[in-house]
PDB file of N, CA and C in Angstrom:
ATOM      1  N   UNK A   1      -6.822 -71.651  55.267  1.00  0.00           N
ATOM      2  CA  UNK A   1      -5.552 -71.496  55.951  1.00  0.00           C
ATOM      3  C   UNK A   1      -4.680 -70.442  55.270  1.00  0.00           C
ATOM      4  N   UNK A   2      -4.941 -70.296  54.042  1.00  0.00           N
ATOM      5  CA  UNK A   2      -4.244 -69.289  53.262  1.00  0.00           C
ATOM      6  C   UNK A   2      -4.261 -67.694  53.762  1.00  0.00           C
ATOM      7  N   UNK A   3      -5.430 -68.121  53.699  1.00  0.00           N
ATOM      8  CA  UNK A   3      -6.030 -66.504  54.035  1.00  0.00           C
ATOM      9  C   UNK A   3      -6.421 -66.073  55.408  1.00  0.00           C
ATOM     10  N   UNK A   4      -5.870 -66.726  56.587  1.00  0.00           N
ATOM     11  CA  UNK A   4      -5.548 -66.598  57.821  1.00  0.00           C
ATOM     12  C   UNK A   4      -4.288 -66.859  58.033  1.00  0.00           C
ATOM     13  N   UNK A   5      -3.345 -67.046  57.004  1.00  0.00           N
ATOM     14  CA  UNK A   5      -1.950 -67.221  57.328  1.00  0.00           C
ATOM     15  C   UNK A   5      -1.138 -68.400  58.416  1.00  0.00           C
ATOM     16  N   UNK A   6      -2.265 -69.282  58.087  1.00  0.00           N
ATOM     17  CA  UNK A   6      -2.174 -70.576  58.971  1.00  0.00           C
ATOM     18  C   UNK A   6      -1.228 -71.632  58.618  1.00  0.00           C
ATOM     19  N   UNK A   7      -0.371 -71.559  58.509  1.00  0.00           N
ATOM     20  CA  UNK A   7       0.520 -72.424  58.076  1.00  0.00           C
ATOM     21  C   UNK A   7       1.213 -73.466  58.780  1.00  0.00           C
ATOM     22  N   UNK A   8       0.442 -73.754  59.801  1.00  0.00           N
ATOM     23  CA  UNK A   8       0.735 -75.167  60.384  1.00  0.00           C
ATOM     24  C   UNK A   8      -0.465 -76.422  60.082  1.00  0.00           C
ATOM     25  N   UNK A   9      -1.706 -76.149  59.550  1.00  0.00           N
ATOM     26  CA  UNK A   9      -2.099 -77.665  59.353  1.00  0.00           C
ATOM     27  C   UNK A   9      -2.027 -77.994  58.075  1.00  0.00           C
ATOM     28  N   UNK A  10      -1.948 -77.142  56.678  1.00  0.00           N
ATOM     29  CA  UNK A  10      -1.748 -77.389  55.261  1.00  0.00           C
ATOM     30  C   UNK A  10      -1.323 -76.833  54.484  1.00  0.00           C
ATOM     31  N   UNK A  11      -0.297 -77.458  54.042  1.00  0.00           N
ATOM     32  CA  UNK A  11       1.080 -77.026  53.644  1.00  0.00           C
ATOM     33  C   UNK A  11       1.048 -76.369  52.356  1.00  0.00           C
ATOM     34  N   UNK A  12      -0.371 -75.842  51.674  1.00  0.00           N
ATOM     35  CA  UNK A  12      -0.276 -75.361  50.327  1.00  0.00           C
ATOM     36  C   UNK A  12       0.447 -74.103  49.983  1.00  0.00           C
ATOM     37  N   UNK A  13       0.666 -72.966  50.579  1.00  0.00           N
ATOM     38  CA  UNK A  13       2.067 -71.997  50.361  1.00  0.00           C
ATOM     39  C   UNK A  13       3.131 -71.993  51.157  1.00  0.00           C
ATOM     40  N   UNK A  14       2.861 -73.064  52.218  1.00  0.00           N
ATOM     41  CA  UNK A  14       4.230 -72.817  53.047  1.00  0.00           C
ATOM     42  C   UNK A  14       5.144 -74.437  53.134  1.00  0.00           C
ATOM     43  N   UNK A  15       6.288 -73.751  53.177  1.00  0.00           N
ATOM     44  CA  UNK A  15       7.651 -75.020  53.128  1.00  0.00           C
ATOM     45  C   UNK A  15       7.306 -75.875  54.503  1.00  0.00           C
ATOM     46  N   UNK A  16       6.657 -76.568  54.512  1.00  0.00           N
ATOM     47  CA  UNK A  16       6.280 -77.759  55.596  1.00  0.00           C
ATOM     48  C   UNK A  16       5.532 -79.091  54.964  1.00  0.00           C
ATOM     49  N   UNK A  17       5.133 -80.129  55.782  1.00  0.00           N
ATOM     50  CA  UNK A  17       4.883 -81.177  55.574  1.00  0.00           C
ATOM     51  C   UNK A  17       3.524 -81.075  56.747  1.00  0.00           C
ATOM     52  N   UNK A  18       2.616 -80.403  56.832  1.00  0.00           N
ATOM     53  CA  UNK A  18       1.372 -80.199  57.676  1.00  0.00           C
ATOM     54  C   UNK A  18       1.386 -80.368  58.988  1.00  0.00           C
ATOM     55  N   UNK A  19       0.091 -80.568  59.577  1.00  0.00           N
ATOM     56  CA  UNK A  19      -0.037 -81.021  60.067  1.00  0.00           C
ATOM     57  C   UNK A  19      -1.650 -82.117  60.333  1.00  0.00           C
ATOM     58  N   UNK A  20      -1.403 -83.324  59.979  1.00  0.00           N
ATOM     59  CA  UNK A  20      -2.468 -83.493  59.606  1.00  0.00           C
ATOM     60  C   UNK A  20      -3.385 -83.812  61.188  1.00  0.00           C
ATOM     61  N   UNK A  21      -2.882 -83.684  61.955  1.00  0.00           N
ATOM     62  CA  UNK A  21      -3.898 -84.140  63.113  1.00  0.00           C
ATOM     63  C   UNK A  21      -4.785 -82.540  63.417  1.00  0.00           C
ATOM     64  N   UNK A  22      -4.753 -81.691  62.840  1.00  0.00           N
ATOM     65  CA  UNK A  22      -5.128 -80.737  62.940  1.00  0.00           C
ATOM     66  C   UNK A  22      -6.303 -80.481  62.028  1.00  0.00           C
ATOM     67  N   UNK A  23      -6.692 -81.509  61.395  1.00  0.00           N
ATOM     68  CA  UNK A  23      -7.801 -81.281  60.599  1.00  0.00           C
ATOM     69  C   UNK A  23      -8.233 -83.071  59.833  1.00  0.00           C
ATOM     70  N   UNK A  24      -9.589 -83.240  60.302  1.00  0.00           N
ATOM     71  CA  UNK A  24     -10.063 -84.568  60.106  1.00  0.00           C
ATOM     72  C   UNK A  24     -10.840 -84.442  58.479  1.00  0.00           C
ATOM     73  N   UNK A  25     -10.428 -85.369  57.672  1.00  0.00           N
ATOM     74  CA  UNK A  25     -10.920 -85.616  56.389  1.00  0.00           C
ATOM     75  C   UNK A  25     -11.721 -86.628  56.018  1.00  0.00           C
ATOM     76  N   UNK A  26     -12.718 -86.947  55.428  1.00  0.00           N
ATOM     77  CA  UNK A  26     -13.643 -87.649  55.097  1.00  0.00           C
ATOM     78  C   UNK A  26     -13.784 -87.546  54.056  1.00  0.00           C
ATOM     79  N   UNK A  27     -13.057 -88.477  52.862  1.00  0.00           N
ATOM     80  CA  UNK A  27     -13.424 -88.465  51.400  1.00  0.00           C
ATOM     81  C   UNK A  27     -14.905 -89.047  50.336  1.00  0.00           C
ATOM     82  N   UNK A  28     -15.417 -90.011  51.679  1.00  0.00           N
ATOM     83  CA  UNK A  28     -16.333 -90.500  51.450  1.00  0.00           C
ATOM     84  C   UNK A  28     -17.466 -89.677  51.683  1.00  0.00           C
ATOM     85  N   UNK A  29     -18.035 -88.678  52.655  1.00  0.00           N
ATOM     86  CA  UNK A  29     -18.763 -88.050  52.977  1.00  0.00           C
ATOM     87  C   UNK A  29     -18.568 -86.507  52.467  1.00  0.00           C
ATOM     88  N   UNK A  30     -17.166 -86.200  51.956  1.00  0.00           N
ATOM     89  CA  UNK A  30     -17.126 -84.822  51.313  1.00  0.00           C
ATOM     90  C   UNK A  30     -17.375 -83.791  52.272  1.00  0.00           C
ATOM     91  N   UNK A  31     -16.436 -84.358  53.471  1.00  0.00           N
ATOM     92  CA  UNK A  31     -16.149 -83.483  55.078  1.00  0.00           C
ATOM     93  C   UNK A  31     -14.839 -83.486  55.327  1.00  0.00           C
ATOM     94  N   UNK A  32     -14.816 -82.023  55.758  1.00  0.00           N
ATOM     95  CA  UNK A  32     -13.490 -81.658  56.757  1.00  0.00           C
ATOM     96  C   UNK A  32     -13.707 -80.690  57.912  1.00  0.00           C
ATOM     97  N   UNK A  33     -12.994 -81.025  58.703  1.00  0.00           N
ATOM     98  CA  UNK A  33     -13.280 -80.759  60.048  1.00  0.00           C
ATOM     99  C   UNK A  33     -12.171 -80.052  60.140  1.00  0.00           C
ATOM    100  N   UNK A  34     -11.956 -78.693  60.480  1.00  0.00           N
ATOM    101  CA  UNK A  34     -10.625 -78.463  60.797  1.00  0.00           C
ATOM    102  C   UNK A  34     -10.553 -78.050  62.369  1.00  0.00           C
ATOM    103  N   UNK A  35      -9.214 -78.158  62.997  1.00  0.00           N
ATOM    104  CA  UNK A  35      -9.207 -78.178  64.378  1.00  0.00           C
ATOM    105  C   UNK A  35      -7.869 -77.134  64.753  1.00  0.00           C
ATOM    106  N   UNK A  36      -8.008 -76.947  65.889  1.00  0.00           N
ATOM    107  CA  UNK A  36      -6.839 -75.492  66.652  1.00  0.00           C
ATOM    108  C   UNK A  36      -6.838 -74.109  65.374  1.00  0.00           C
ATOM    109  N   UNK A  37      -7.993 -74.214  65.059  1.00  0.00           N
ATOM    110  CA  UNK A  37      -7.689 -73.468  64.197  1.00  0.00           C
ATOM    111  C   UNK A  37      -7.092 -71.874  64.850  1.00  0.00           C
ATOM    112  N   UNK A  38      -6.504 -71.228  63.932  1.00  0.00           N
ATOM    113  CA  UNK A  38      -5.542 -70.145  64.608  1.00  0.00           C
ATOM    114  C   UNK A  38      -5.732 -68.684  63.197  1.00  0.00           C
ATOM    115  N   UNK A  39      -5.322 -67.130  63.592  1.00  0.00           N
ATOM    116  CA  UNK A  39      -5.174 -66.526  62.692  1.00  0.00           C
ATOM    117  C   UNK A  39      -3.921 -65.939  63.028  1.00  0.00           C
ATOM    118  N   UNK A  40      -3.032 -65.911  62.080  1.00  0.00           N
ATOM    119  CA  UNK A  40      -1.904 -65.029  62.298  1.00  0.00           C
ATOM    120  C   UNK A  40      -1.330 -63.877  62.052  1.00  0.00           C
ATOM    121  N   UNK A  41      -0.900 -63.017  62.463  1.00  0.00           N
ATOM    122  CA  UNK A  41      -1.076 -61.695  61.500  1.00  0.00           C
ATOM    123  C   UNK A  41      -0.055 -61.604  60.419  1.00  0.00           C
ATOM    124  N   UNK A  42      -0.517 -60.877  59.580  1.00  0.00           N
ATOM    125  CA  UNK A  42       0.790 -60.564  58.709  1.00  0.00           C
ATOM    126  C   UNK A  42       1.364 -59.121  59.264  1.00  0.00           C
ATOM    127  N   UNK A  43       2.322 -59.000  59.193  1.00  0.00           N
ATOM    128  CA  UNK A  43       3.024 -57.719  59.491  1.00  0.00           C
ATOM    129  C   UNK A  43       3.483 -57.222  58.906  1.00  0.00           C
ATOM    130  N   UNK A  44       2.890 -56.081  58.091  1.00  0.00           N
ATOM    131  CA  UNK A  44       3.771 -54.998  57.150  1.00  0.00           C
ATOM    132  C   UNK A  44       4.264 -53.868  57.641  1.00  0.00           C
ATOM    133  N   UNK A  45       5.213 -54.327  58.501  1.00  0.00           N
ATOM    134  CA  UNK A  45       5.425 -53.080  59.714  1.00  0.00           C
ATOM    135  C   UNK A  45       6.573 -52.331  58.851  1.00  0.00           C
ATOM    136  N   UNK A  46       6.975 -51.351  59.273  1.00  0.00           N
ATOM    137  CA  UNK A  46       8.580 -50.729  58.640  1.00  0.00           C
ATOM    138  C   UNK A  46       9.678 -51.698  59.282  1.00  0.00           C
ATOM    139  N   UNK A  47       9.316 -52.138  60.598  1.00  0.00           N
ATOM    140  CA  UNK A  47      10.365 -52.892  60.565  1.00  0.00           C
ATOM    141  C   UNK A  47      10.844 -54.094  59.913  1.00  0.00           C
ATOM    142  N   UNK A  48      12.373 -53.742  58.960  1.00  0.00           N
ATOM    143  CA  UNK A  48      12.898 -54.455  57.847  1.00  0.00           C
ATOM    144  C   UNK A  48      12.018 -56.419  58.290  1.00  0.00           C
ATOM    145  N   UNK A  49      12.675 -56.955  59.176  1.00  0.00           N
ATOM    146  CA  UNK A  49      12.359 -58.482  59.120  1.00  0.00           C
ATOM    147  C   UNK A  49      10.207 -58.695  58.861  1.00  0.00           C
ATOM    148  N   UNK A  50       9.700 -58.003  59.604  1.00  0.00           N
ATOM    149  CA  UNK A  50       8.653 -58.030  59.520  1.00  0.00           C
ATOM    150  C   UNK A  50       7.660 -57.368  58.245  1.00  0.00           C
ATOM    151  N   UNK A  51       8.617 -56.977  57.741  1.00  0.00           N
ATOM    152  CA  UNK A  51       8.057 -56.183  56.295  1.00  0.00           C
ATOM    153  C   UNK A  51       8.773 -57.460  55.272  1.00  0.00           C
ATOM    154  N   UNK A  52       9.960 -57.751  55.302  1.00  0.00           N
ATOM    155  CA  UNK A  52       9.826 -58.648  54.569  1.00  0.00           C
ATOM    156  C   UNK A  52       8.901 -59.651  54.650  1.00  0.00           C
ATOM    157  N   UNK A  53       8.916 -60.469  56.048  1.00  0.00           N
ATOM    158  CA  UNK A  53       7.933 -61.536  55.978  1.00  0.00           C
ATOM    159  C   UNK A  53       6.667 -61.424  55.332  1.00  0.00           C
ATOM    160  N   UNK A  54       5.890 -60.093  55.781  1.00  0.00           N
ATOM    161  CA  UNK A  54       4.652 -59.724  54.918  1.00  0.00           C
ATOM    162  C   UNK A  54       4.805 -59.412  53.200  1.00  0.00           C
ATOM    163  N   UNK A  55       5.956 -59.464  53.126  1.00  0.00           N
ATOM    164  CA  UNK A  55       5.567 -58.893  51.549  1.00  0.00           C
ATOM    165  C   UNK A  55       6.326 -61.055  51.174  1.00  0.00           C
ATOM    166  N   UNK A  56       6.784 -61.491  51.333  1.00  0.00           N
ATOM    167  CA  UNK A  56       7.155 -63.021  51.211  1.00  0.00           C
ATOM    168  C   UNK A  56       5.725 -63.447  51.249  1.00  0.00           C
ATOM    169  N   UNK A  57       4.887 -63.308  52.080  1.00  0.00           N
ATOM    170  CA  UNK A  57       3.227 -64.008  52.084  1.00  0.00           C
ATOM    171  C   UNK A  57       2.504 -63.889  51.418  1.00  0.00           C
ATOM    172  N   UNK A  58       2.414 -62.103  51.065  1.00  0.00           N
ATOM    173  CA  UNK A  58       2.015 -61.614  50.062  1.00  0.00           C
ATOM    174  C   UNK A  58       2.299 -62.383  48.594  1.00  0.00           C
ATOM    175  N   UNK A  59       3.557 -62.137  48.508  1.00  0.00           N
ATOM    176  CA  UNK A  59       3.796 -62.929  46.952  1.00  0.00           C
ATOM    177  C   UNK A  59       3.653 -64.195  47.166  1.00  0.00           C
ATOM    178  N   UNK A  60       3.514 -64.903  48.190  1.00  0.00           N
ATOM    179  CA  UNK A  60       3.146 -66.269  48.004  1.00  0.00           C
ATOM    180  C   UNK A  60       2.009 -66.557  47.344  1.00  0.00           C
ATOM    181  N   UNK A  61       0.920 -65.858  48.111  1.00  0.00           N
ATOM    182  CA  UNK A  61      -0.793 -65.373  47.819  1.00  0.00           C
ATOM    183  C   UNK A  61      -0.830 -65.155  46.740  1.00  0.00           C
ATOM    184  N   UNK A  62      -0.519 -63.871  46.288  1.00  0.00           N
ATOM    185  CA  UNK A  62      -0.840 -63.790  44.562  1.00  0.00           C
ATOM    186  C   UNK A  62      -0.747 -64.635  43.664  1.00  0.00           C
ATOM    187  N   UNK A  63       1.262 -65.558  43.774  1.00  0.00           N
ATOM    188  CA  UNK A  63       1.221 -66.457  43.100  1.00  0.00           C
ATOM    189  C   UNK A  63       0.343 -67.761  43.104  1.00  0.00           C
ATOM    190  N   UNK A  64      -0.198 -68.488  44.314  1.00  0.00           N
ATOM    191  CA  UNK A  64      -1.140 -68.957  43.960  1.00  0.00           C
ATOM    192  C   UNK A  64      -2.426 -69.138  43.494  1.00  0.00           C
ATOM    193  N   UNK A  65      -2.816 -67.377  43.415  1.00  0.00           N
ATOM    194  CA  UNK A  65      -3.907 -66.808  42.823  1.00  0.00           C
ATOM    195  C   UNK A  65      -3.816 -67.052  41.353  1.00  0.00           C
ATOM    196  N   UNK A  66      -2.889 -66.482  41.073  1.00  0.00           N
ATOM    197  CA  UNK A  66      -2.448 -66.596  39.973  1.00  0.00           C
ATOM    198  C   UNK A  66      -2.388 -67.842  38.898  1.00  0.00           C
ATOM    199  N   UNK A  67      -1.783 -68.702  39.699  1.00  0.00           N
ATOM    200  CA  UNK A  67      -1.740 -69.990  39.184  1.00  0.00           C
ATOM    201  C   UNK A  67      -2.993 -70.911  39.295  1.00  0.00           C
ATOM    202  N   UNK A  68      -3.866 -70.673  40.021  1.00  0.00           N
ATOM    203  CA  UNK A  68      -5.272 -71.178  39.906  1.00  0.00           C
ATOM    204  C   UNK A  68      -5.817 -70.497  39.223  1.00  0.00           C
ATOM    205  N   UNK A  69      -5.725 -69.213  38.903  1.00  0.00           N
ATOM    206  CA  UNK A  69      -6.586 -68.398  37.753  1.00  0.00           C
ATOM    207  C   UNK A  69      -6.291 -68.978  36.221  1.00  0.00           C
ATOM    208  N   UNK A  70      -4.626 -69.393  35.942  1.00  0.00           N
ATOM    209  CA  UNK A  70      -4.184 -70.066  34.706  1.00  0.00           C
ATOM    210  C   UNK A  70      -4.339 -71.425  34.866  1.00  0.00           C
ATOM    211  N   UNK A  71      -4.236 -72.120  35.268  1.00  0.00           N
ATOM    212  CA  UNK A  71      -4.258 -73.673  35.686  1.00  0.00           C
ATOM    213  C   UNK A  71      -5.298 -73.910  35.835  1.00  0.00           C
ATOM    214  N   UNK A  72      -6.206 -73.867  36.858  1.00  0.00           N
ATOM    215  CA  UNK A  72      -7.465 -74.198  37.632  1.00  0.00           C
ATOM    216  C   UNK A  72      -6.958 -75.507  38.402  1.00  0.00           C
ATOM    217  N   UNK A  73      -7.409 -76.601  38.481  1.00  0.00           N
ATOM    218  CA  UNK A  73      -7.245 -77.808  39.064  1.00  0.00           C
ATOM    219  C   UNK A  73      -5.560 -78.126  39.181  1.00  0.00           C
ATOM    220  N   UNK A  74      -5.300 -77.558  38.274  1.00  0.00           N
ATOM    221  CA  UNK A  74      -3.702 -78.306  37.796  1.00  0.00           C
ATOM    222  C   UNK A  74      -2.536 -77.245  38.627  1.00  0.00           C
ATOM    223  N   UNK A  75      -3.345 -76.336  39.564  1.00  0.00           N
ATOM    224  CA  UNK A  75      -2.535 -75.712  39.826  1.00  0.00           C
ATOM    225  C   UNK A  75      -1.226 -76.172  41.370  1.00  0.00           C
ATOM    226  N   UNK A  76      -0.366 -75.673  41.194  1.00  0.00           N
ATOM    227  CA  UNK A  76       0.360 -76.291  42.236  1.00  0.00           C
ATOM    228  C   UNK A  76       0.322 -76.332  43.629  1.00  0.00           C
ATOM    229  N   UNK A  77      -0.025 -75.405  44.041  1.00  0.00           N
ATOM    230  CA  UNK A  77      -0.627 -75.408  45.582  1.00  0.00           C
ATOM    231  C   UNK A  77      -2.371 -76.578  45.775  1.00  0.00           C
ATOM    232  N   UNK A  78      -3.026 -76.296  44.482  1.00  0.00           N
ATOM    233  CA  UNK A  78      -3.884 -77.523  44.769  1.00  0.00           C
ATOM    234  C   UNK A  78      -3.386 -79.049  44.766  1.00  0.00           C
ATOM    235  N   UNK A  79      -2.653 -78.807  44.111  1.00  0.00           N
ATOM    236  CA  UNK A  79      -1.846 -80.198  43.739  1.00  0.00           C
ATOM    237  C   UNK A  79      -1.136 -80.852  44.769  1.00  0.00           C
ATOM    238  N   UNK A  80      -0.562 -79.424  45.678  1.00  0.00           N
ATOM    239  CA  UNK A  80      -0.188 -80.292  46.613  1.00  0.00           C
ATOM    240  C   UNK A  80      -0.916 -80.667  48.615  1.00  0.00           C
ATOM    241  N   UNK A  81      -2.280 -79.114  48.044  1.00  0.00           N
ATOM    242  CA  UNK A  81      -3.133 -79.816  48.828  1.00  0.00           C
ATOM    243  C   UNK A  81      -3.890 -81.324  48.581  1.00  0.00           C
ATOM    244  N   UNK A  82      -3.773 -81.407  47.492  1.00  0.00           N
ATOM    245  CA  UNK A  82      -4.812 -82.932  47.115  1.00  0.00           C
ATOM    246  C   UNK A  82      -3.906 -83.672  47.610  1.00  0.00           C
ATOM    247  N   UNK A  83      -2.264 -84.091  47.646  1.00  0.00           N
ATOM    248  CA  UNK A  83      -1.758 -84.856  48.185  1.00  0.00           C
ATOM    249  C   UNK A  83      -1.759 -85.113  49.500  1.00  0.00           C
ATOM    250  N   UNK A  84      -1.521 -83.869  49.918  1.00  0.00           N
ATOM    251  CA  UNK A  84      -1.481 -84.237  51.731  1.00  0.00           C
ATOM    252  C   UNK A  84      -2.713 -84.745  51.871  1.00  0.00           C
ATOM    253  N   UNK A  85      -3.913 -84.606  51.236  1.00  0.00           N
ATOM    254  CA  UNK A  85      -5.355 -85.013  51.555  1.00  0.00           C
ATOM    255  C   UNK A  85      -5.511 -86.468  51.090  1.00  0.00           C
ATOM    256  N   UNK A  86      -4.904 -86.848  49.970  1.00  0.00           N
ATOM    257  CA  UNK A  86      -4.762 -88.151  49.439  1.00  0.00           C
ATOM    258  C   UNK A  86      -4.035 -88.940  50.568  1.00  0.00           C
ATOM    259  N   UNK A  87      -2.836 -88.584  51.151  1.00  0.00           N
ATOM    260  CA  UNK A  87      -1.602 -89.137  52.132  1.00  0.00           C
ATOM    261  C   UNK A  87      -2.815 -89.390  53.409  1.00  0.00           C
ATOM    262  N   UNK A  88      -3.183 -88.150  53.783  1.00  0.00           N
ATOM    263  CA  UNK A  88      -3.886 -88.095  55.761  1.00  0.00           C
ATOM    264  C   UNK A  88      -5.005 -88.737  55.179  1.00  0.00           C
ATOM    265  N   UNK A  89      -6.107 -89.291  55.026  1.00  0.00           N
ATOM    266  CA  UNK A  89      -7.539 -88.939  54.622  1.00  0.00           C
ATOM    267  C   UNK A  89      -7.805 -90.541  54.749  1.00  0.00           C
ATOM    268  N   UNK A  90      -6.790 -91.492  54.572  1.00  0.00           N
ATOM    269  CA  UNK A  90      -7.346 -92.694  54.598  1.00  0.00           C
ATOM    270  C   UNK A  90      -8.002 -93.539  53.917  1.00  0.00           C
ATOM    271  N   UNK A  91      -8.626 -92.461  52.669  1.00  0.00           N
ATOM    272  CA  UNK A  91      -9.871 -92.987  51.999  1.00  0.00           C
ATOM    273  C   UNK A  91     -11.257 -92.413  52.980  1.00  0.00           C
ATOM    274  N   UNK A  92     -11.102 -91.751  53.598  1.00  0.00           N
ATOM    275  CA  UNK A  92     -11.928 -91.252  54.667  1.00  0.00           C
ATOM    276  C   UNK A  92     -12.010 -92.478  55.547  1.00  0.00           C
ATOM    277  N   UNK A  93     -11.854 -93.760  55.830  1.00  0.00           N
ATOM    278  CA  UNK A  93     -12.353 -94.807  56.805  1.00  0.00           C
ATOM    279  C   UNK A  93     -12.351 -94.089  58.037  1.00  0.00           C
ATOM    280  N   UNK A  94     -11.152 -93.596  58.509  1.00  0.00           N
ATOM    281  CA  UNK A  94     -10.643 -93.479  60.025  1.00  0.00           C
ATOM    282  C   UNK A  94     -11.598 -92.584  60.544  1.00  0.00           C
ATOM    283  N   UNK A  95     -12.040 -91.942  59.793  1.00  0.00           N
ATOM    284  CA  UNK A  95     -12.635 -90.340  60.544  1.00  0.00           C
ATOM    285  C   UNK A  95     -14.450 -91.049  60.161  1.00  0.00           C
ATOM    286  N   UNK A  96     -14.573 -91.833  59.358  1.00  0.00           N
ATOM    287  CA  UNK A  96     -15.930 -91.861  58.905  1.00  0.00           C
ATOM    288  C   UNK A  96     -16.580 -92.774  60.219  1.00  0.00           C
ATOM    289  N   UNK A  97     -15.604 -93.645  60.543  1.00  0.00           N
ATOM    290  CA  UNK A  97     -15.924 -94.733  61.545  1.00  0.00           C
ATOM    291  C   UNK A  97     -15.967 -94.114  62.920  1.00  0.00           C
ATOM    292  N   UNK A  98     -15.253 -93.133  62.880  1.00  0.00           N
ATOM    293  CA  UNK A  98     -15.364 -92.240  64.585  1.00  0.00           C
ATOM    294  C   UNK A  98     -16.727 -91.520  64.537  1.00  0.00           C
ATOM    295  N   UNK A  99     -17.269 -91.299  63.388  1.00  0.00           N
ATOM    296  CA  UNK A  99     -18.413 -90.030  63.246  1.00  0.00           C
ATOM    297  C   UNK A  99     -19.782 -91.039  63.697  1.00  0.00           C
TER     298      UNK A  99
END
């Protein structure tokens, strides 16, 4: 999602709370399913709003590059993907029992 600039089903660089119906988790089976999936563009246009937004994504990106390159596991965007995955995921039951 990072790197399609998807920032509606997991919230790891962007200010949201997900969306978790957009992607089915299975902790028990070590599956994810993701769904509506989408790509968005970034825009590094000259025009001012759209050049900012792209260079805001940009530094989002690096910094979490960054911080998984120093951290590894401990880093904060994983940290707070593992939560939303800990929160939606159920323990995997919900999604394991539909499969």
């Amino acid at each position: 999602d990072v790197l399609t600039n998807n920032g509606d089903r997991m919230p790891v660089i962007w200010n949201n709370a997900g969306n978790p119906g957009n992607v089915h988790i299975s902790l028990e089976r070590d599956r994810v399913v993701a769904l509506d999936n989408r790509i968005v563009p970034v825009l590094m246009a000259t025009e001012k709003k759209a050049a900012s937004q792209g260079k805001g994504y940009k530094k989002k990106v690096v910094e979490l590059l960054a911080d998984f390159r120093k951290n590894g596991a401990d880093a904060k965007g994983l940290k707070k993907l593992q939560k939303f995955i800990e929160l939606h995921s159920n323990g995997g039951k919900a999604w394991d029992e539909a499969v």
